[in-house]
PDB file of N, CA and C in Angstrom:
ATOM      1  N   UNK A   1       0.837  -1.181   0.000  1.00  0.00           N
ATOM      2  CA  UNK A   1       0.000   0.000   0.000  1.00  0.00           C
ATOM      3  C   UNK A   1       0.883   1.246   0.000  1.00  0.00           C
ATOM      4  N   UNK A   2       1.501   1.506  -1.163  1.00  0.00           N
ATOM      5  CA  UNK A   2       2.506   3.069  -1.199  1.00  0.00           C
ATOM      6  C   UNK A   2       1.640   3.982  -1.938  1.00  0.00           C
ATOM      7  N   UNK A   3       0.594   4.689  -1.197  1.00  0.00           N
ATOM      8  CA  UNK A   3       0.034   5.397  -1.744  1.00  0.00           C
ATOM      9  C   UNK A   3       0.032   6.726  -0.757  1.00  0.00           C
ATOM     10  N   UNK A   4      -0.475   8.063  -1.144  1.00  0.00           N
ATOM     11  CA  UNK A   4      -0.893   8.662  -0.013  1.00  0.00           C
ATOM     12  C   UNK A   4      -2.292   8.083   0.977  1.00  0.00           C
ATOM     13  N   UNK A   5      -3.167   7.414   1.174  1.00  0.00           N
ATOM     14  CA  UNK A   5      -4.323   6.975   1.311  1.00  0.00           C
ATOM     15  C   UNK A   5      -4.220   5.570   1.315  1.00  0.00           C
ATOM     16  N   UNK A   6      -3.361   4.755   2.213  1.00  0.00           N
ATOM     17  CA  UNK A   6      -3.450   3.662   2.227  1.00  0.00           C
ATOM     18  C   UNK A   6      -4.191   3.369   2.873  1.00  0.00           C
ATOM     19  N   UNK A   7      -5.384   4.220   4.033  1.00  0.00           N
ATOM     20  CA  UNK A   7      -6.741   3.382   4.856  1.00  0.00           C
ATOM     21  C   UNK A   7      -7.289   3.559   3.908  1.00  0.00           C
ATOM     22  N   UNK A   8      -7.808   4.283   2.980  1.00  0.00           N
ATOM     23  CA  UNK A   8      -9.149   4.124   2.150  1.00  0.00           C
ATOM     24  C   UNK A   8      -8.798   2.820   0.920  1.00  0.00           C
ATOM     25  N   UNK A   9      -7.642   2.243   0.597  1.00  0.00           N
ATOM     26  CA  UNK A   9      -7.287   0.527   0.159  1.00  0.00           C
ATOM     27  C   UNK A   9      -7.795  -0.095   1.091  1.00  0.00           C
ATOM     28  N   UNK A  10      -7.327  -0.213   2.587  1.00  0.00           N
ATOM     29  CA  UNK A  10      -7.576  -0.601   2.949  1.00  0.00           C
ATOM     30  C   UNK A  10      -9.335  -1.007   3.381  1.00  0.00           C
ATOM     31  N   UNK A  11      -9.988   0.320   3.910  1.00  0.00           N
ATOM     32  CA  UNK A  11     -11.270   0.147   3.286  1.00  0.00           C
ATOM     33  C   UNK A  11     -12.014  -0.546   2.816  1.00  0.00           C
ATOM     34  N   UNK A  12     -11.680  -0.587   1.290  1.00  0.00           N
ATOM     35  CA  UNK A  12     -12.078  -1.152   0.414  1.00  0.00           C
ATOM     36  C   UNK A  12     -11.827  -2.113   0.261  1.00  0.00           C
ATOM     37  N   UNK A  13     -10.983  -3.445   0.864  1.00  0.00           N
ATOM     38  CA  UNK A  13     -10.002  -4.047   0.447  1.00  0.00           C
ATOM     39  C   UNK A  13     -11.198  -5.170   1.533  1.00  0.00           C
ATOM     40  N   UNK A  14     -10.893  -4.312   2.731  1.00  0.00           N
ATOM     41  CA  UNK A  14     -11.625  -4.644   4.260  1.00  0.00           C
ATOM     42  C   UNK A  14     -13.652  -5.193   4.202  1.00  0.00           C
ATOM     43  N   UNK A  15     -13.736  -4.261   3.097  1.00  0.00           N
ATOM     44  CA  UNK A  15     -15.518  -4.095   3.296  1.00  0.00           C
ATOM     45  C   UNK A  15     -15.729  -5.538   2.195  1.00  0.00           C
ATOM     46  N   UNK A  16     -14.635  -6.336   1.615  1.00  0.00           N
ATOM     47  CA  UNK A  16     -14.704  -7.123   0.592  1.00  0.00           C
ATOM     48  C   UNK A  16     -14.598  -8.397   1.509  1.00  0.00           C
ATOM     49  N   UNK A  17     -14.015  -8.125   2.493  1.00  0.00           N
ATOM     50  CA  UNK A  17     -13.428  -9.404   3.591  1.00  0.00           C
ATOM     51  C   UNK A  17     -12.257  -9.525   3.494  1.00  0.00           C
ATOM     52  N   UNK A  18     -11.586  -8.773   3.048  1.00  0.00           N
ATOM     53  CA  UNK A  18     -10.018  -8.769   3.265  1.00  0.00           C
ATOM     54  C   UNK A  18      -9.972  -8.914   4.998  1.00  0.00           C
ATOM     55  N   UNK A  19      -9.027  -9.965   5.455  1.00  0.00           N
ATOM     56  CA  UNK A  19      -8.622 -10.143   7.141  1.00  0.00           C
ATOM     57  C   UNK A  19      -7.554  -9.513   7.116  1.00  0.00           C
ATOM     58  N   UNK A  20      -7.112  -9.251   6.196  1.00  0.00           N
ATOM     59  CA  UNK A  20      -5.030  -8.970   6.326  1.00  0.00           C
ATOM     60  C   UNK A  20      -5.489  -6.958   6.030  1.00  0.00           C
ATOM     61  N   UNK A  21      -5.873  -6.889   5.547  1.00  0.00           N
ATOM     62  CA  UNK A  21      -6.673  -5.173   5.445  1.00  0.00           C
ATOM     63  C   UNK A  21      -6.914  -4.804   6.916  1.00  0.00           C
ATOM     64  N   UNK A  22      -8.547  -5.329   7.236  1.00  0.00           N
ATOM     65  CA  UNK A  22      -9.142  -5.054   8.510  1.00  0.00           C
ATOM     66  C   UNK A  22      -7.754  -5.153   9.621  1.00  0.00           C
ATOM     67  N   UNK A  23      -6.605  -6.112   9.760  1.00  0.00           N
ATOM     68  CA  UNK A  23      -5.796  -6.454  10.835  1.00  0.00           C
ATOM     69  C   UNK A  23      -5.156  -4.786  10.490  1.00  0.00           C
ATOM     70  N   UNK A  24      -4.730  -4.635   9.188  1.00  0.00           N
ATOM     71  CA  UNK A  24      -3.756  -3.490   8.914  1.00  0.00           C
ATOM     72  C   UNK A  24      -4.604  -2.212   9.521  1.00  0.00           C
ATOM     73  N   UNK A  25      -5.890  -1.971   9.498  1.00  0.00           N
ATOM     74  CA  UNK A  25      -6.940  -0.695   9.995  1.00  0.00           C
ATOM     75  C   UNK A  25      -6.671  -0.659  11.462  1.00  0.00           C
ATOM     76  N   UNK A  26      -6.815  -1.782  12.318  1.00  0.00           N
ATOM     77  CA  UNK A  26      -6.323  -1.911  13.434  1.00  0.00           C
ATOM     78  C   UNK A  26      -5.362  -1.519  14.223  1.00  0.00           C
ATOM     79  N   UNK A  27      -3.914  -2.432  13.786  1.00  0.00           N
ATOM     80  CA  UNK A  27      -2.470  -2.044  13.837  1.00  0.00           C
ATOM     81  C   UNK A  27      -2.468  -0.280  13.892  1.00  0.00           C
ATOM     82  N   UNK A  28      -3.128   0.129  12.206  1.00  0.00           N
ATOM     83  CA  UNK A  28      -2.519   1.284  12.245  1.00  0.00           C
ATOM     84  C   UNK A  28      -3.251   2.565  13.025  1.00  0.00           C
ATOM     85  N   UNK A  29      -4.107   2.086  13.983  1.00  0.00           N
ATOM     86  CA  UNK A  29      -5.301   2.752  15.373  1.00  0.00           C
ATOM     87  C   UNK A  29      -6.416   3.420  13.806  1.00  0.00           C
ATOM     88  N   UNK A  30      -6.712   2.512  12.797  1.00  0.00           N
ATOM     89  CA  UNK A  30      -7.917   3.183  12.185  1.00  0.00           C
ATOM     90  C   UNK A  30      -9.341   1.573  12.923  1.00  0.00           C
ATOM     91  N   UNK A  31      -9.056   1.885  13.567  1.00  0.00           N
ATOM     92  CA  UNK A  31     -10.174   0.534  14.434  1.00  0.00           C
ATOM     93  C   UNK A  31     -11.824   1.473  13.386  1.00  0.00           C
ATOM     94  N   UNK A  32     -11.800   2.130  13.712  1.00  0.00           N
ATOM     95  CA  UNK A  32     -13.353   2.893  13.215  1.00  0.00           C
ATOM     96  C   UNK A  32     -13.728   2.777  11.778  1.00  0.00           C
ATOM     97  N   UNK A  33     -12.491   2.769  11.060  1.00  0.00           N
ATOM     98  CA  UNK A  33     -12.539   2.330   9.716  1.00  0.00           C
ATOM     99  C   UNK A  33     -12.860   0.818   9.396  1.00  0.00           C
ATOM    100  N   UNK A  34     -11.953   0.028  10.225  1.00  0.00           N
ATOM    101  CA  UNK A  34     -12.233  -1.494  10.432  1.00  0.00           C
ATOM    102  C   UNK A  34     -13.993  -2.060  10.418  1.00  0.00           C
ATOM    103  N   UNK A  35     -14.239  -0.950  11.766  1.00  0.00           N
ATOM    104  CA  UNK A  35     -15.541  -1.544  11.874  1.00  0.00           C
ATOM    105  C   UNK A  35     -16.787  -0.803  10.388  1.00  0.00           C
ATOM    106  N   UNK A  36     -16.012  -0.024   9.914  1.00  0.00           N
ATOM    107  CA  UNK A  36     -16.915   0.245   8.894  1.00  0.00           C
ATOM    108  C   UNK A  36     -16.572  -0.948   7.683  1.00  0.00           C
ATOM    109  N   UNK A  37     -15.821  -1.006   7.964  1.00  0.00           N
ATOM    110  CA  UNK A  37     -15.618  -2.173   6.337  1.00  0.00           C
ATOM    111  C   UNK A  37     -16.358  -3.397   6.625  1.00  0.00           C
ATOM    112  N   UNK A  38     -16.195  -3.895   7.863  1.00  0.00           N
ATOM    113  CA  UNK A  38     -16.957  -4.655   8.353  1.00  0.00           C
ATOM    114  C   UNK A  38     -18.375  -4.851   8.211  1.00  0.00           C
ATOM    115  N   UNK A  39     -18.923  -3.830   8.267  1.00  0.00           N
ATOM    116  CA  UNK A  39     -20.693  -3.503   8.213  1.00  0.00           C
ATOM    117  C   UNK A  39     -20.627  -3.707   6.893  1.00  0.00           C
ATOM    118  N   UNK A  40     -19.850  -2.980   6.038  1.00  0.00           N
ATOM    119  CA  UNK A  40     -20.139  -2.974   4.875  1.00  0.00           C
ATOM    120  C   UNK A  40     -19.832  -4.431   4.000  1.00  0.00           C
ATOM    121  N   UNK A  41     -19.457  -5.542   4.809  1.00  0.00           N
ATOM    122  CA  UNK A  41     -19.552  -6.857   4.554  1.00  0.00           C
ATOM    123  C   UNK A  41     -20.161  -7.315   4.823  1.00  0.00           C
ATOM    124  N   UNK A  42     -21.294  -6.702   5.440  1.00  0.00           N
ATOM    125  CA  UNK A  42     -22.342  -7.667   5.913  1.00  0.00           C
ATOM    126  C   UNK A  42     -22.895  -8.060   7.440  1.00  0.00           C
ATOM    127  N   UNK A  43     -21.598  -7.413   8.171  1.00  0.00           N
ATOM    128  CA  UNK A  43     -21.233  -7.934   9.784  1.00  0.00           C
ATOM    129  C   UNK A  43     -21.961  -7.091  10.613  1.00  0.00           C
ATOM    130  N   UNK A  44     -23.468  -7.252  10.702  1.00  0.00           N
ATOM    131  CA  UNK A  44     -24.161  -6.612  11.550  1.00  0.00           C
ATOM    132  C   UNK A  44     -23.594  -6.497  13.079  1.00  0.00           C
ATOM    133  N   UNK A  45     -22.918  -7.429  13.764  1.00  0.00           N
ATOM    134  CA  UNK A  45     -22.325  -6.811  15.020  1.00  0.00           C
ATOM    135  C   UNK A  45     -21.366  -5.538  14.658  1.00  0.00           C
ATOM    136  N   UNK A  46     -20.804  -5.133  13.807  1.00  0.00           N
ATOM    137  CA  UNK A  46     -20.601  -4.208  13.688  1.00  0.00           C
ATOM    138  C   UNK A  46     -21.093  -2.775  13.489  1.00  0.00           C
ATOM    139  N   UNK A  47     -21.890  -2.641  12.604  1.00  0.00           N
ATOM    140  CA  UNK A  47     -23.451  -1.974  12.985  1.00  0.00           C
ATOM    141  C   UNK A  47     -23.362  -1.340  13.808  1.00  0.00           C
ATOM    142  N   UNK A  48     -24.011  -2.926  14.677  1.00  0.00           N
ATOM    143  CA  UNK A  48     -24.221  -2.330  16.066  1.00  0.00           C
ATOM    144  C   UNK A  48     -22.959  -1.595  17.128  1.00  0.00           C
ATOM    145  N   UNK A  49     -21.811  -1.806  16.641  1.00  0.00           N
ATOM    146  CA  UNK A  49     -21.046  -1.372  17.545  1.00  0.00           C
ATOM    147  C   UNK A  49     -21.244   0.061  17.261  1.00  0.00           C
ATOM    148  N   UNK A  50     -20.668   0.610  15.913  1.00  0.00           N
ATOM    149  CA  UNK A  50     -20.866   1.943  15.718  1.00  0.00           C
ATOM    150  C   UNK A  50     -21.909   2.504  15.990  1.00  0.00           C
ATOM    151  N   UNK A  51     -23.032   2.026  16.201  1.00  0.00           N
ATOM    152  CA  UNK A  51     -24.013   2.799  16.730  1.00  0.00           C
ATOM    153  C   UNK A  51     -24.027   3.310  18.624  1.00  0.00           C
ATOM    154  N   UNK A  52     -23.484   1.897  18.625  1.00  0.00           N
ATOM    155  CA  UNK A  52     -23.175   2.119  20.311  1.00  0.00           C
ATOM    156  C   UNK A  52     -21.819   3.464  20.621  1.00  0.00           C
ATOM    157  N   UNK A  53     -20.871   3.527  19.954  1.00  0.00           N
ATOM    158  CA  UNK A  53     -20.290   4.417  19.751  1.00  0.00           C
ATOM    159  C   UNK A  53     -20.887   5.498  19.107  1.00  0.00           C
ATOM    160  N   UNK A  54     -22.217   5.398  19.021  1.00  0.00           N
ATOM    161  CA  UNK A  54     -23.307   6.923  19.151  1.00  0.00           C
ATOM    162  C   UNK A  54     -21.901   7.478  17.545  1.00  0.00           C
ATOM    163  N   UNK A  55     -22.009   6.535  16.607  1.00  0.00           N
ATOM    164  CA  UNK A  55     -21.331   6.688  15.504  1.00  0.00           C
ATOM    165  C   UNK A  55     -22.214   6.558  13.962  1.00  0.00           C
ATOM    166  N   UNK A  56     -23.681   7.084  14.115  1.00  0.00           N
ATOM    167  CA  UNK A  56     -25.171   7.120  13.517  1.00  0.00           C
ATOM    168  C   UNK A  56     -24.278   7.160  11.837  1.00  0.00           C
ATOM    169  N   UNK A  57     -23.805   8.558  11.866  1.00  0.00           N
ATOM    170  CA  UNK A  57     -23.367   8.737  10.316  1.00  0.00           C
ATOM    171  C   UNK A  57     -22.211   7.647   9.807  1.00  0.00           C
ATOM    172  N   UNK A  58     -21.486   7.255  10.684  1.00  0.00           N
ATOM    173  CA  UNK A  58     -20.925   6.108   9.878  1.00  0.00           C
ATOM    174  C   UNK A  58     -21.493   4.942  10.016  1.00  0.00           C
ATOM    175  N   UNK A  59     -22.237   4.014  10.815  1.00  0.00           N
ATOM    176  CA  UNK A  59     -23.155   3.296  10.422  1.00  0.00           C
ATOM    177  C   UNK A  59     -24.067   3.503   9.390  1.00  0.00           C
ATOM    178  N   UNK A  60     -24.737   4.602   8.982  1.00  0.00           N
ATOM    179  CA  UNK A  60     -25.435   4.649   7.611  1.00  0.00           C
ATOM    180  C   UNK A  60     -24.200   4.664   6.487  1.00  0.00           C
ATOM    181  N   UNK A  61     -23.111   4.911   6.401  1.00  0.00           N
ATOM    182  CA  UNK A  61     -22.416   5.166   5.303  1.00  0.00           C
ATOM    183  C   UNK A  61     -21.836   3.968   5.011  1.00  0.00           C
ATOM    184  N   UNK A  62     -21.316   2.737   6.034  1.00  0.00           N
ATOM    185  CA  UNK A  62     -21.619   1.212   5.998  1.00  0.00           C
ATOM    186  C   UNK A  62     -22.335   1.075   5.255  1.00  0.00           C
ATOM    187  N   UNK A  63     -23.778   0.965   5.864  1.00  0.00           N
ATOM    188  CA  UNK A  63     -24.830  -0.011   5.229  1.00  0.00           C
ATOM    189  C   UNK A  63     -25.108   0.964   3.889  1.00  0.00           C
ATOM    190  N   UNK A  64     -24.668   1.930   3.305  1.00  0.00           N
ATOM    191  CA  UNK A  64     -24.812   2.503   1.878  1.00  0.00           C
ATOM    192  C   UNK A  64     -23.698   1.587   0.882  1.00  0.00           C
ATOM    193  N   UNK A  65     -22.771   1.439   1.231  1.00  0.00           N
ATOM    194  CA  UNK A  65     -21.381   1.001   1.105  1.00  0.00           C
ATOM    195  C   UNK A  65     -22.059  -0.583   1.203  1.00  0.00           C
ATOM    196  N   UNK A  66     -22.742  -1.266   1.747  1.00  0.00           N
ATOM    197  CA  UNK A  66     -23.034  -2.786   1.535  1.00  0.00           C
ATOM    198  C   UNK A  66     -23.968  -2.440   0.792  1.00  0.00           C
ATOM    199  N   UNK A  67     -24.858  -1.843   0.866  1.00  0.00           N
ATOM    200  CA  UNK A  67     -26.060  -1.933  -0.382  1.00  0.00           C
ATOM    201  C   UNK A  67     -25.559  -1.597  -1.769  1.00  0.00           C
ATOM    202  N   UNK A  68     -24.688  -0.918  -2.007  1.00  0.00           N
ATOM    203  CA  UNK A  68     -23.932  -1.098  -3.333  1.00  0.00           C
ATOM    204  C   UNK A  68     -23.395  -2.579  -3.758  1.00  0.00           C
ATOM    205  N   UNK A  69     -22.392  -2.358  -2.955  1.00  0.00           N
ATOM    206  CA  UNK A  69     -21.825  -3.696  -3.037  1.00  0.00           C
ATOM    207  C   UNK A  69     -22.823  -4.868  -3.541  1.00  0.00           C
ATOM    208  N   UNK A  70     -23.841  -5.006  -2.560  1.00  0.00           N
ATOM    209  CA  UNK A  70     -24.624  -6.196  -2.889  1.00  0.00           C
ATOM    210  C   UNK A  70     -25.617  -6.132  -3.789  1.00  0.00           C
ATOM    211  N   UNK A  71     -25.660  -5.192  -4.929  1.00  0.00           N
ATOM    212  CA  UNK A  71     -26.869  -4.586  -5.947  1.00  0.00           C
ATOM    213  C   UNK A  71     -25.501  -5.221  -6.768  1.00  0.00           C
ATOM    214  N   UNK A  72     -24.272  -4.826  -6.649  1.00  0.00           N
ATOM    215  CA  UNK A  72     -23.492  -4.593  -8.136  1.00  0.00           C
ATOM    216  C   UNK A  72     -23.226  -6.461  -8.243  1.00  0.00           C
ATOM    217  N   UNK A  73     -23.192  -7.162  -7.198  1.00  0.00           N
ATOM    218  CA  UNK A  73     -23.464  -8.732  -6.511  1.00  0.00           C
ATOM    219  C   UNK A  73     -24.239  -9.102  -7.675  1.00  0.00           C
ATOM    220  N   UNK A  74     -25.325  -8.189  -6.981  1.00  0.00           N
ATOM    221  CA  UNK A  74     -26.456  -9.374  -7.001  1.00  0.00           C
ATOM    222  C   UNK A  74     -26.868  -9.354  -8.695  1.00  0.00           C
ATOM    223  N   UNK A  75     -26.332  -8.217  -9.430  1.00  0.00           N
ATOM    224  CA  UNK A  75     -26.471  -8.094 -11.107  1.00  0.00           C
ATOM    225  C   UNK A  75     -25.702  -9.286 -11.744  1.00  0.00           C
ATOM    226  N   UNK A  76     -24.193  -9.111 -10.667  1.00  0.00           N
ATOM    227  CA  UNK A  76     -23.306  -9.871 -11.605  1.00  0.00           C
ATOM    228  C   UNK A  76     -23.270 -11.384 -11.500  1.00  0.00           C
ATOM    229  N   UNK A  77     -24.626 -11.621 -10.310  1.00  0.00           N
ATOM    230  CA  UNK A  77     -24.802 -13.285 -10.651  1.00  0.00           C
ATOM    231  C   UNK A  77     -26.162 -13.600 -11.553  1.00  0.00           C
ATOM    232  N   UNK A  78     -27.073 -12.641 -11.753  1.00  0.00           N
ATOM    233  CA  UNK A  78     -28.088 -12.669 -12.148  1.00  0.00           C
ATOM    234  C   UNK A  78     -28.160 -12.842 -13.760  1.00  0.00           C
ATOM    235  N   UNK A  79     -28.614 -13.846 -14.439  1.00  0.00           N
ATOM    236  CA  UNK A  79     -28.091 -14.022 -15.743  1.00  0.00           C
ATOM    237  C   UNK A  79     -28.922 -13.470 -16.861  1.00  0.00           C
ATOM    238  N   UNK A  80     -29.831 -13.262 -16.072  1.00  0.00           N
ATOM    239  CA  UNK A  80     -31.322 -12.023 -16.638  1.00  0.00           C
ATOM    240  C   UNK A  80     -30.570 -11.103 -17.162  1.00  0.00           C
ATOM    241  N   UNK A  81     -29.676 -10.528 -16.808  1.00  0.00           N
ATOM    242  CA  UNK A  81     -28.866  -9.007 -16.646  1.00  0.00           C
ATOM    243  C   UNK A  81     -27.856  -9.111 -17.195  1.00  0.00           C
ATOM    244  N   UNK A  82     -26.937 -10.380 -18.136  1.00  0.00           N
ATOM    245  CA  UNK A  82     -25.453 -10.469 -18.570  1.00  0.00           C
ATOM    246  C   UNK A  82     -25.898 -10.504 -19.789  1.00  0.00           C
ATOM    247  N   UNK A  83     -24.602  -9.899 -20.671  1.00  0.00           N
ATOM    248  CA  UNK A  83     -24.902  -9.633 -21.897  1.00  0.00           C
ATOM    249  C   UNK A  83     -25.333 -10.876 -22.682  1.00  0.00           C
ATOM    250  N   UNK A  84     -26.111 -10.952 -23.434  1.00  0.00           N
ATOM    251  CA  UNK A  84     -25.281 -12.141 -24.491  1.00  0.00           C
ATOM    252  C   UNK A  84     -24.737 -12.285 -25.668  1.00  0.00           C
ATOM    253  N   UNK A  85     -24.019 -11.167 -25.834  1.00  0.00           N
ATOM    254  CA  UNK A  85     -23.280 -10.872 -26.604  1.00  0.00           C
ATOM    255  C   UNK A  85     -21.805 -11.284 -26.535  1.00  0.00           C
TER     256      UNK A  85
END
């Protein structure tokens, strides 16, 4: 990760189920980022944590961040929707 912005790879990397990402968000004290990538995989205890951390706007920006994710999913298994070309 030699970028300027190596948490937002990570991020992204994390909200996919990357373990070696989420460990790196950790290590590097982005724990809050962790738990957002997390939600945004799906990991409702996470959710809930950020909410308990009275953390409302990044819990919605999670579950915006999984509802993408799982629309762009759910097209690219859907065979209704692939070209046939």
């Amino acid at each position: 990760m030699d970028n300027n912005c190596p948490e937002l790879m990570a991020l992204v990397m994390g909200s996919e189920g990357d373990k070696k990402a989420l460990n790196w968000l950790r290590a590097n004290s982005y724990s809050k980022l962790a738990l957002i990538a997390e939600g945004a995989d799906n990991d409702n205890t996470a959710i809930e944590e950020l909410l308990k951390m009275d953390e409302k706007e990044w819990a919605m920006i999670s579950l915006k961040i999984r509802a993408v994710k799982n629309s762009i999913q759910e097209d690219n298994e859907d065979w209704h929707k692939q070209s046939r070309w």
